[in-house]
C-alpha atoms as a PDB file:
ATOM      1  CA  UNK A   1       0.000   0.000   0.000  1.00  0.00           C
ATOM      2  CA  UNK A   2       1.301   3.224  -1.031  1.00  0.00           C
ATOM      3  CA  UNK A   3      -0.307   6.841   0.387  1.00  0.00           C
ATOM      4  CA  UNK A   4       0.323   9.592  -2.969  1.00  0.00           C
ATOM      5  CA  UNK A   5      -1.928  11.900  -0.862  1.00  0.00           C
ATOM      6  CA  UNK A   6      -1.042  15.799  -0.963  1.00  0.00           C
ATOM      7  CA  UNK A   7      -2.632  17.876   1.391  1.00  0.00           C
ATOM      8  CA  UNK A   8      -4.883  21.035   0.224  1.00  0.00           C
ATOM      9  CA  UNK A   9      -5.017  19.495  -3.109  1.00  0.00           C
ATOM     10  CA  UNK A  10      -8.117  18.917  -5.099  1.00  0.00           C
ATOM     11  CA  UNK A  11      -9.116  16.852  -8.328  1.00  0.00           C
ATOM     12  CA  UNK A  12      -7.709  19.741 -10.379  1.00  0.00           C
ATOM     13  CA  UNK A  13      -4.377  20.769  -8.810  1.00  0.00           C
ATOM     14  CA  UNK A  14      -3.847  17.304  -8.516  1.00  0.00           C
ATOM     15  CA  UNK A  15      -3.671  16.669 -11.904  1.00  0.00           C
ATOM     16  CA  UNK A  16      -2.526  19.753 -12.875  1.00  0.00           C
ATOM     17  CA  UNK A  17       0.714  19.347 -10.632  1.00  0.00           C
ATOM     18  CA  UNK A  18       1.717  16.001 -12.068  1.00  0.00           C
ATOM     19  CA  UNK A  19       0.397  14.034  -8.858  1.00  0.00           C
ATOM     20  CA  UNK A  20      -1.784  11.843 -11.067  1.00  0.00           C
ATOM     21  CA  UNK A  21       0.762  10.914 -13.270  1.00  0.00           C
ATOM     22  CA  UNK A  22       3.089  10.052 -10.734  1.00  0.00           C
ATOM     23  CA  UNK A  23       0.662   7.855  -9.534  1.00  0.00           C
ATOM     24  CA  UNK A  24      -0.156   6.227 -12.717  1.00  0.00           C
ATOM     25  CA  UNK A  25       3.545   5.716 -13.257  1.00  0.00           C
ATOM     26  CA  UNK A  26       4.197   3.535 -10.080  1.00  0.00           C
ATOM     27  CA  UNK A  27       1.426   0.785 -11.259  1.00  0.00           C
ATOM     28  CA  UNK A  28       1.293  -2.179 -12.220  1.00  0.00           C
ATOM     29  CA  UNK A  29      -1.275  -4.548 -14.122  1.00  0.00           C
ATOM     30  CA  UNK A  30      -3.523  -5.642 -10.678  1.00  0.00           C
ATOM     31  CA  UNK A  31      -3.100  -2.473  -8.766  1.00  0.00           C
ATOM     32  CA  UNK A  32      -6.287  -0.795  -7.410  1.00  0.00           C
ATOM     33  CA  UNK A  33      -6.540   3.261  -6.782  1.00  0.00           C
ATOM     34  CA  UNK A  34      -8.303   4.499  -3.884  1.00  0.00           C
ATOM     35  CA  UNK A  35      -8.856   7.825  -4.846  1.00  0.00           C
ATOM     36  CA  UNK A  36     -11.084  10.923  -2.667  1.00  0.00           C
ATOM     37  CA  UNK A  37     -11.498  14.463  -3.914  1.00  0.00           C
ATOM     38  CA  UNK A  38     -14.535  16.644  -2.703  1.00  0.00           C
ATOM     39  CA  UNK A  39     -13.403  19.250   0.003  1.00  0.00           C
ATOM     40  CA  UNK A  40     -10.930  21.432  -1.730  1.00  0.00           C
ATOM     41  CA  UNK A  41     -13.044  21.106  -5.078  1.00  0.00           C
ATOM     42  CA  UNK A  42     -15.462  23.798  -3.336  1.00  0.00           C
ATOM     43  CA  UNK A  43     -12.837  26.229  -3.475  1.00  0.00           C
ATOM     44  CA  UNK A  44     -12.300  29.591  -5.156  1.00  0.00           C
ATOM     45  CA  UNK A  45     -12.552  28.936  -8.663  1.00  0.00           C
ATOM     46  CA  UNK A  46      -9.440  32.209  -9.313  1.00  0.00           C
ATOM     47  CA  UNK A  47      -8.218  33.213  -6.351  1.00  0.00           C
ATOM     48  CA  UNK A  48      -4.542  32.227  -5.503  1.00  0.00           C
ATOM     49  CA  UNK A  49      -4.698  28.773  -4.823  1.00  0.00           C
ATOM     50  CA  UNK A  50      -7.505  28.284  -8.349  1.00  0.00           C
ATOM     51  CA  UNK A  51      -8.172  24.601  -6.852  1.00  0.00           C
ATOM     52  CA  UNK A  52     -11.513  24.835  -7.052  1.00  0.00           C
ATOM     53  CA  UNK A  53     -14.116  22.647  -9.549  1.00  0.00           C
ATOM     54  CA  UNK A  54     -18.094  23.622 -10.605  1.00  0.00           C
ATOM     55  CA  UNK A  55     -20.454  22.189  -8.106  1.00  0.00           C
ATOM     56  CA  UNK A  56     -22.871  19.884  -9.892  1.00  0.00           C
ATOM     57  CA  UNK A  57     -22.882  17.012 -12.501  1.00  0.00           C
ATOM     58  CA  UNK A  58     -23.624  19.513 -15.664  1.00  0.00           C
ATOM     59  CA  UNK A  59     -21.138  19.727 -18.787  1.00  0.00           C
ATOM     60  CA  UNK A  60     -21.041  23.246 -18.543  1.00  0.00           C
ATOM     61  CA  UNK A  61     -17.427  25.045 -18.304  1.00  0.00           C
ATOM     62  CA  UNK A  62     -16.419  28.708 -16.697  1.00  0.00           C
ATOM     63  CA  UNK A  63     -13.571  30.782 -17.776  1.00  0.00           C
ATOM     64  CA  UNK A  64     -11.749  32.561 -15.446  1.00  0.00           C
ATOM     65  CA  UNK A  65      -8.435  34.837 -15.067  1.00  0.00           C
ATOM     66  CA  UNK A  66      -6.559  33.849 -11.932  1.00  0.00           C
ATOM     67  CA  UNK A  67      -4.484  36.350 -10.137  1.00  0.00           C
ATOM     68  CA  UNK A  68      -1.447  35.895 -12.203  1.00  0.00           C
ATOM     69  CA  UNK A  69      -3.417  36.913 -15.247  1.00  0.00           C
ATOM     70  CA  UNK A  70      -3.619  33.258 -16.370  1.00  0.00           C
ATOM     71  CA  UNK A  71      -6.701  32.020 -18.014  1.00  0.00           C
ATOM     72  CA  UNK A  72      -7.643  28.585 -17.219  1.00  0.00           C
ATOM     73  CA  UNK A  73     -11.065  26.835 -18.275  1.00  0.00           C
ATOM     74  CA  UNK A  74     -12.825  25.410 -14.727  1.00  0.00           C
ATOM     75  CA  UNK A  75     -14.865  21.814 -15.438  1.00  0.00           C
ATOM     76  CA  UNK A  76     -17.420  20.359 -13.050  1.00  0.00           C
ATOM     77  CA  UNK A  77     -15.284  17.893 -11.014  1.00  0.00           C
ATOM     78  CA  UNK A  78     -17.241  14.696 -13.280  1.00  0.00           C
ATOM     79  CA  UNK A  79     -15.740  15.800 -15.980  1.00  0.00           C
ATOM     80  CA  UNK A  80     -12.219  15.768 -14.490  1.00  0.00           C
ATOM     81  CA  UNK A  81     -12.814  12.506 -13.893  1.00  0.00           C
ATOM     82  CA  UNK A  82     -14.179  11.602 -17.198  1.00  0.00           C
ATOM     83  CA  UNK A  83     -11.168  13.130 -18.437  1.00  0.00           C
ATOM     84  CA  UNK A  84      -8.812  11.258 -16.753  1.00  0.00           C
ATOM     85  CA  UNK A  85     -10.563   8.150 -18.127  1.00  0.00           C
ATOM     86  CA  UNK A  86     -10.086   8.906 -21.675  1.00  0.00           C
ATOM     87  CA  UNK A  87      -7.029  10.277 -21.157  1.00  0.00           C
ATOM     88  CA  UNK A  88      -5.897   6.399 -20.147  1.00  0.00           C
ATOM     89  CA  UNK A  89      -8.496   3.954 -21.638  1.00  0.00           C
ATOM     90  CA  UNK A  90      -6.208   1.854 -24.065  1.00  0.00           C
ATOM     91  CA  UNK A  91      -2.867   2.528 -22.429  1.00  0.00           C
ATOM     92  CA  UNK A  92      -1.224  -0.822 -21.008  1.00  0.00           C
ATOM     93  CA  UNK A  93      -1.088   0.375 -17.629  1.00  0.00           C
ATOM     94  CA  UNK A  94      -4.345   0.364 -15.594  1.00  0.00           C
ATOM     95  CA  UNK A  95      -6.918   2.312 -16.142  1.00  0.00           C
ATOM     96  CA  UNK A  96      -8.934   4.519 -13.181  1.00  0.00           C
ATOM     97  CA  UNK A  97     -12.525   3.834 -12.788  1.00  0.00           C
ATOM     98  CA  UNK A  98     -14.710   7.179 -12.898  1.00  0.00           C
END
């Protein structure tokens, strides 16, 4: 069992930092992920941390400019995971379940 937990992360910055590919690089065919996100997706969508996702289940996106001037599209935190899933499907490593 290995913990790849970062504190104050959420779906989004974990992704976005490379977490989630760090993760997917240390499996192997049989492994399971245990994965929680919720809290920190509530955040500010563009204030300085950005970590936040849309509440909700909807397909709908939001633009925002973060405080470095950045623009970054925000997804409902479904879709993050539905991206992650295509993202992998078909790779030889294992593939999340969303």
């Amino acid at each position: 069992m290995l913990n790849r937990a970062r504190a104050g992360r959420s779906s989004k910055t974990f992704i976005l930092e490379g977490l989630w590919d760090n993760v997917l690089s240390e499996m192997h065919p049989g492994d399971i992920v245990l994965i929680q996100f919720g809290q920190n997706d509530g955040s500010p969508l563009d204030d300085a941390k950005a970590r936040g996702s849309l509440p909700g289940l909807g397909d709908d996106t939001k633009a925002v400019t973060l405080p470095s001037g950045q623009k970054e599209t925000v997804h409902h935190l479904r879709l993050v995971y539905a991206q992650i899933h295509r993202r992998h499907r078909g790779q030889r490593r294992p593939t999340p379940s969303c």
